[in-house]
C-alpha atoms as a PDB file:
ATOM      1  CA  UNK A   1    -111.834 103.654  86.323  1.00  0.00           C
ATOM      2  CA  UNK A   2    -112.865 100.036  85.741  1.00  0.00           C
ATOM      3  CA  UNK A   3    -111.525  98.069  82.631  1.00  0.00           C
ATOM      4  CA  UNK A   4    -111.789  94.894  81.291  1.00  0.00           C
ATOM      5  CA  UNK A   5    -108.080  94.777  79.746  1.00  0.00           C
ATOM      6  CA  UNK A   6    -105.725  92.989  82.306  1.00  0.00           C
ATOM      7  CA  UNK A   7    -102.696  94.744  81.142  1.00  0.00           C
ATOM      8  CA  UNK A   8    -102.453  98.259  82.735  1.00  0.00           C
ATOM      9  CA  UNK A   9     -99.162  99.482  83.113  1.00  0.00           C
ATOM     10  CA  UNK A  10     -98.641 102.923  85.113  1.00  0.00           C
ATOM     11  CA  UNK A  11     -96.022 105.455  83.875  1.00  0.00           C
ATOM     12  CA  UNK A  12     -94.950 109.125  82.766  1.00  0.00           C
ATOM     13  CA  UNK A  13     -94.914 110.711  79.434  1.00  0.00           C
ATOM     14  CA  UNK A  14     -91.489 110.816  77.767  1.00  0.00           C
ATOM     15  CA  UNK A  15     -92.171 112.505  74.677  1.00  0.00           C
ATOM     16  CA  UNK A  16     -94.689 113.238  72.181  1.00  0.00           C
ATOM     17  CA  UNK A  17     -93.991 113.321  68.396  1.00  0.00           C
ATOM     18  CA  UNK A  18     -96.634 114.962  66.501  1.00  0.00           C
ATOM     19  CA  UNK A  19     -97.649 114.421  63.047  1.00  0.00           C
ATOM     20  CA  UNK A  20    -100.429 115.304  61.320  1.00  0.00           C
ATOM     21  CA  UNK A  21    -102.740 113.171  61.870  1.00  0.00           C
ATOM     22  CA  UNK A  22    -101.420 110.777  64.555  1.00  0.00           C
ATOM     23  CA  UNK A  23     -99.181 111.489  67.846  1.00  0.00           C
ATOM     24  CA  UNK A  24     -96.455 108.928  68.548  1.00  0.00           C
ATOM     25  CA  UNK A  25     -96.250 108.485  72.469  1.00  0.00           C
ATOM     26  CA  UNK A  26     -93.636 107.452  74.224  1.00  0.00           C
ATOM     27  CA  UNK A  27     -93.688 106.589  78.202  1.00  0.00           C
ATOM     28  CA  UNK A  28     -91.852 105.450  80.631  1.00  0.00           C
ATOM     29  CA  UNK A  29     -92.455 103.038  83.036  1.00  0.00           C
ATOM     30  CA  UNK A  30     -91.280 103.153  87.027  1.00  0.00           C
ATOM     31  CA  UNK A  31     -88.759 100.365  86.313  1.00  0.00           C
ATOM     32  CA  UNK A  32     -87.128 102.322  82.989  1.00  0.00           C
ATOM     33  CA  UNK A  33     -88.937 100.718  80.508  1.00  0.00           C
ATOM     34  CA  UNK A  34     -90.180 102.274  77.728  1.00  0.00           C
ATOM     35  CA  UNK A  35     -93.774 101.581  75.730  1.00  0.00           C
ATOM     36  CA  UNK A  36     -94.301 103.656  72.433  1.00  0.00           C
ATOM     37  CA  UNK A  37     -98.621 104.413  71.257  1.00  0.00           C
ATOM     38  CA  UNK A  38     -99.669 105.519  68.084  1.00  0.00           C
ATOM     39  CA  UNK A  39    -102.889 107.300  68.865  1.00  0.00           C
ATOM     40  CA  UNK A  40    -104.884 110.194  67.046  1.00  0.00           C
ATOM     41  CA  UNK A  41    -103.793 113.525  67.248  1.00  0.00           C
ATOM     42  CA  UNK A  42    -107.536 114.388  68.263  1.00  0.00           C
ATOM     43  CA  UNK A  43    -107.120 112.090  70.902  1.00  0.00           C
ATOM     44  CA  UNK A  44    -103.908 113.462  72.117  1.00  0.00           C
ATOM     45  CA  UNK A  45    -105.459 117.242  72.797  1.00  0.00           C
ATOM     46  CA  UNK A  46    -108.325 115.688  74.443  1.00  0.00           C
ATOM     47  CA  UNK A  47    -106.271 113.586  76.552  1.00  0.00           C
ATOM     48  CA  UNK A  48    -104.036 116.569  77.275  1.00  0.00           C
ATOM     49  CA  UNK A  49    -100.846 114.852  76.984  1.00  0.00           C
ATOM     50  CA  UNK A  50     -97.400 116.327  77.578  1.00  0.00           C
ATOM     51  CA  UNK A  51     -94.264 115.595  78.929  1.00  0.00           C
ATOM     52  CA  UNK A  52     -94.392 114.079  82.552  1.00  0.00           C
ATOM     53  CA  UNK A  53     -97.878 113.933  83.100  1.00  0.00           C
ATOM     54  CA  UNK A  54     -99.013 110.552  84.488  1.00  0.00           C
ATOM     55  CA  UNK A  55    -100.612 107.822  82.164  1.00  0.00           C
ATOM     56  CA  UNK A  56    -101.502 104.562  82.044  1.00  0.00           C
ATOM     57  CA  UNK A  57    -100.892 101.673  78.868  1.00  0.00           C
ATOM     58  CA  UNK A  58    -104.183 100.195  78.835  1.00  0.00           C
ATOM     59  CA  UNK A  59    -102.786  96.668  76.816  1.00  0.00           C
ATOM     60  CA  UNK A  60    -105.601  94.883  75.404  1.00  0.00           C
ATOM     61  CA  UNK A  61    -104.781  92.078  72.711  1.00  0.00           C
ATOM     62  CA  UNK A  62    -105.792  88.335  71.966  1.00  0.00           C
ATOM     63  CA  UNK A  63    -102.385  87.665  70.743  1.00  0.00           C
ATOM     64  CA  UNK A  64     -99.169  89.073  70.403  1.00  0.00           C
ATOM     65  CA  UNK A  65     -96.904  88.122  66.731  1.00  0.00           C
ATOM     66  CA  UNK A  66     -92.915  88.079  67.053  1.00  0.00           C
ATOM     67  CA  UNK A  67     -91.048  87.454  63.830  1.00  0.00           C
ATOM     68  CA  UNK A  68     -87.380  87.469  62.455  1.00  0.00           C
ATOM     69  CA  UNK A  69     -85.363  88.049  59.345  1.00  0.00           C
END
């Protein structure tokens, strides 16, 4: 697989909360680390997602916003 994002991260799916139109992902990363991905549900099936299997975050942005109260 060849990408042009610079940001993969390699990890293990945690869980998967379904809704009805879009899956929330969580994984977990070799270190402990957690990264949560709000993705279709379609997109979920065809992926085959479940708990453990191997995935990558593909992290693809041209910037990234922090705020505060």
């Amino acid at each position: 697989m060849k990408i042009s994002a610079r940001n993969v991260l390699k990890g293990k799916v945690k869980s998967i909360k379904a809704g009805s139109v879009n899956d929330e992902i969580t994984m977990v990363l070799a270190g402990g680390d957690e990264i949560v991905a709000i993705i279709t549900r379609t997109s979920s099936k065809n992926l085959k997602l479940a708990k453990n299997k191997k995935v990558y975050a593909i992290i693809k942005a041209s910037s990234v916003m922090i705020g505060t109260d």
